[in-house]
Protein backbone atom coordinates (compact mmCIF):
# COMPACT_ATOMS: atom_id res chain seq x y z
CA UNK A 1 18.80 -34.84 -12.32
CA UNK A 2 15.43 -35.34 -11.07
CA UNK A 3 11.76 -33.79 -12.34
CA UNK A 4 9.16 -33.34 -10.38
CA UNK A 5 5.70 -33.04 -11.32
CA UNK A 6 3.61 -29.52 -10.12
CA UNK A 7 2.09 -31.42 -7.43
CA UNK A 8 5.18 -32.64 -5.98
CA UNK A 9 7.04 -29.46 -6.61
CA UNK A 10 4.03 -27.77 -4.16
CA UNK A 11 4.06 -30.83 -2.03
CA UNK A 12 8.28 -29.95 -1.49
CA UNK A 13 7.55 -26.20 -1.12
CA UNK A 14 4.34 -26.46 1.17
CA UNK A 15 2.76 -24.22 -1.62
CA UNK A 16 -0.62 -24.00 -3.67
CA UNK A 17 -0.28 -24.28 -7.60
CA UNK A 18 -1.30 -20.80 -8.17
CA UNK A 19 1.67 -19.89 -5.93
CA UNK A 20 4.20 -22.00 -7.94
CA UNK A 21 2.58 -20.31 -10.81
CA UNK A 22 3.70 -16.84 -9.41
CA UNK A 23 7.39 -18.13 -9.36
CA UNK A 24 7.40 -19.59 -12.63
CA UNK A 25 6.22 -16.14 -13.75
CA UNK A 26 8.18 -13.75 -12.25
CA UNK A 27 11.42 -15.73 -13.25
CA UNK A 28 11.96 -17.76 -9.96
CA UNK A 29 11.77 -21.10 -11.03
CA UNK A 30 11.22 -23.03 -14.33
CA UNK A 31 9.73 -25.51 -15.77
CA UNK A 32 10.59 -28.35 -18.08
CA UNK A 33 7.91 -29.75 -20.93
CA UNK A 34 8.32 -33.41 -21.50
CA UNK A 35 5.59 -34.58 -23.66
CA UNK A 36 3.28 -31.99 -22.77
CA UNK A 37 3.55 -32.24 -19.07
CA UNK A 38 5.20 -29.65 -16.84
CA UNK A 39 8.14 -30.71 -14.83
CA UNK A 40 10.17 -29.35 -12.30
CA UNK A 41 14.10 -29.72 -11.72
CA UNK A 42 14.77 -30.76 -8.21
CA UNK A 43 17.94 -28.30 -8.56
CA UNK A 44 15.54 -25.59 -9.41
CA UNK A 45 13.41 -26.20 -6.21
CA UNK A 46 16.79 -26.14 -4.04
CA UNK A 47 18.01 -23.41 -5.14
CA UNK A 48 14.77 -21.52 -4.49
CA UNK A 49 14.57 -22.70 -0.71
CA UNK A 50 18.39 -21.20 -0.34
CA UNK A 51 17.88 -17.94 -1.76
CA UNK A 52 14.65 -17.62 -0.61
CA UNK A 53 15.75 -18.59 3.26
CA UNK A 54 16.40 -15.18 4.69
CA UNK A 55 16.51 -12.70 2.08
CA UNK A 56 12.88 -12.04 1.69
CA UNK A 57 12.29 -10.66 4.80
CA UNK A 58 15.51 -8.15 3.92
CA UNK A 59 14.41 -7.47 0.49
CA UNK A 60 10.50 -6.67 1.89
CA UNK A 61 12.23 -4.26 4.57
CA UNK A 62 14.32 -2.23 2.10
CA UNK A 63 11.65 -2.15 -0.91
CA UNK A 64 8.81 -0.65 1.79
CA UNK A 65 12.16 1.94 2.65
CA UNK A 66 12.20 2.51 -1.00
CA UNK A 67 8.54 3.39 -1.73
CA UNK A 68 8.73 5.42 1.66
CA UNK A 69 11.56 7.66 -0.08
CA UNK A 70 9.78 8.13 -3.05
CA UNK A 71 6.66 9.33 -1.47
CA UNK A 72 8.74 11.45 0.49
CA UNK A 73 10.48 13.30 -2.38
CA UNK A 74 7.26 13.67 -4.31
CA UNK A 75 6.03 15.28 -0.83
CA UNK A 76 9.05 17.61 -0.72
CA UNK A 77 8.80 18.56 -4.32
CA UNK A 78 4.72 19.44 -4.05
CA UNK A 79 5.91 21.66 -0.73
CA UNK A 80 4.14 19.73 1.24
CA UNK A 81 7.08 18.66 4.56
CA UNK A 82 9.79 20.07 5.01
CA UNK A 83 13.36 18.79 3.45
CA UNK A 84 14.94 18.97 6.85
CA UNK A 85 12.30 16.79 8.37
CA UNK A 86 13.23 13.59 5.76
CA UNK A 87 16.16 12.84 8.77
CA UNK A 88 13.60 12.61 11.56
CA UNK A 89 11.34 10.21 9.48
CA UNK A 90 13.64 7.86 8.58
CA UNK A 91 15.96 7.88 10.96
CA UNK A 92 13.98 9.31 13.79
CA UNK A 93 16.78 8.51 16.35
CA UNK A 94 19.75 10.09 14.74
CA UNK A 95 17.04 13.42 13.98
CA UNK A 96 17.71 16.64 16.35
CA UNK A 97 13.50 17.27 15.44
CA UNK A 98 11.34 16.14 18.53
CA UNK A 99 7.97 14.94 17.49
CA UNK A 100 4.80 17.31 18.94
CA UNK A 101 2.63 15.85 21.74
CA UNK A 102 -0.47 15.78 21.06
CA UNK A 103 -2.03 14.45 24.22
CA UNK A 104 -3.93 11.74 21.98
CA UNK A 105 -5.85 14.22 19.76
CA UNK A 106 -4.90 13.52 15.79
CA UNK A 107 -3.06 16.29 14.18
CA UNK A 108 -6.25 17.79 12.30
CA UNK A 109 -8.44 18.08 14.91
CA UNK A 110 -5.45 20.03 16.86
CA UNK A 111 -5.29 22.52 13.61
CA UNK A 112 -9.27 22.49 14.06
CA UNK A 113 -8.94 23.77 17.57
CA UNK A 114 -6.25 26.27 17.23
CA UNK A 115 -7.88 27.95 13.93
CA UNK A 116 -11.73 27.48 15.35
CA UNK A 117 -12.75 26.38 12.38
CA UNK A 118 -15.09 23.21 12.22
C-alpha cells in the first residue's frame, strides 16, 4: 500500500487542492492521518479515476433530466402547461404535439400582438 501526500494526490489527478478537498468531502476519497499529516491511499486514487471515467458525464445527463421533471410537475400542479404536453418536452420526437412557429418573434411578444396590449 502506498500514501501519497495532497500534493501528489493533485499532481496524479491533474487537480487543485481545493478540488481534492471537494472529494474528500462529499465521500469520494479519503484520507489517512499519520502524525498529523494527510495522506492519500494510492488504491483510493485508482479507484476514483475508474469510477469516475465515464459515469459522470451519464450521471450529469440524468440528474439535469431529474430537476427538469420536477420543475415540470410543480408546473403541472400550479396549472401552468398542460399534462399532455410533459411527452413533447421530454421526448419531443416520440410527441404527436408540433411545436408553433413563430417566425423568430419570442412567445410574449406574439401574445403582445394578438391581445394589443403593450
Amino acid at each position: 500500500m502506498k500514501l501519497l501526500t495532497v500534493k501528489e494526490a493533485c499532481e496524479r489527478l491533474r487537480i487543485s487542492r481545493a478540488t481534492l478537498y471537494n472529494l474528500v468531502r462529499k465521500g469520494k476519497i479519503a484520507f489517512v492521518k499519520i502524525g498529523g499529516k494527510s495522506l492519500i491511499r494510492e488504491e483510493g486514487i485508482d479507484r476514483l479515476i475508474v469510477e469516475g471515467s465515464g459515469a459522470r458525464a451519464e450521471h450529469k445527463a440524468s440528474a439535469k433530466k431529474a430537476g427538469l421533471a420536477v420543475y415540470w410537475d410543480e408546473l403541472i400542479n400550479r396549472g401552468l402547461v398542460d399534462p399532455g404536453s410533459r411527452v413533447a418536452f421530454f421526448s419531443p420526437r416520440v410527441s404527436d404535439i408540433k411545436p408553433v412557429k413563430t417566425k423568430g418573434k419570442p412567445a410574449s411578444q406574439i401574445i403582445i400582438d394578438e391581445r394589443g396590449e403593450r
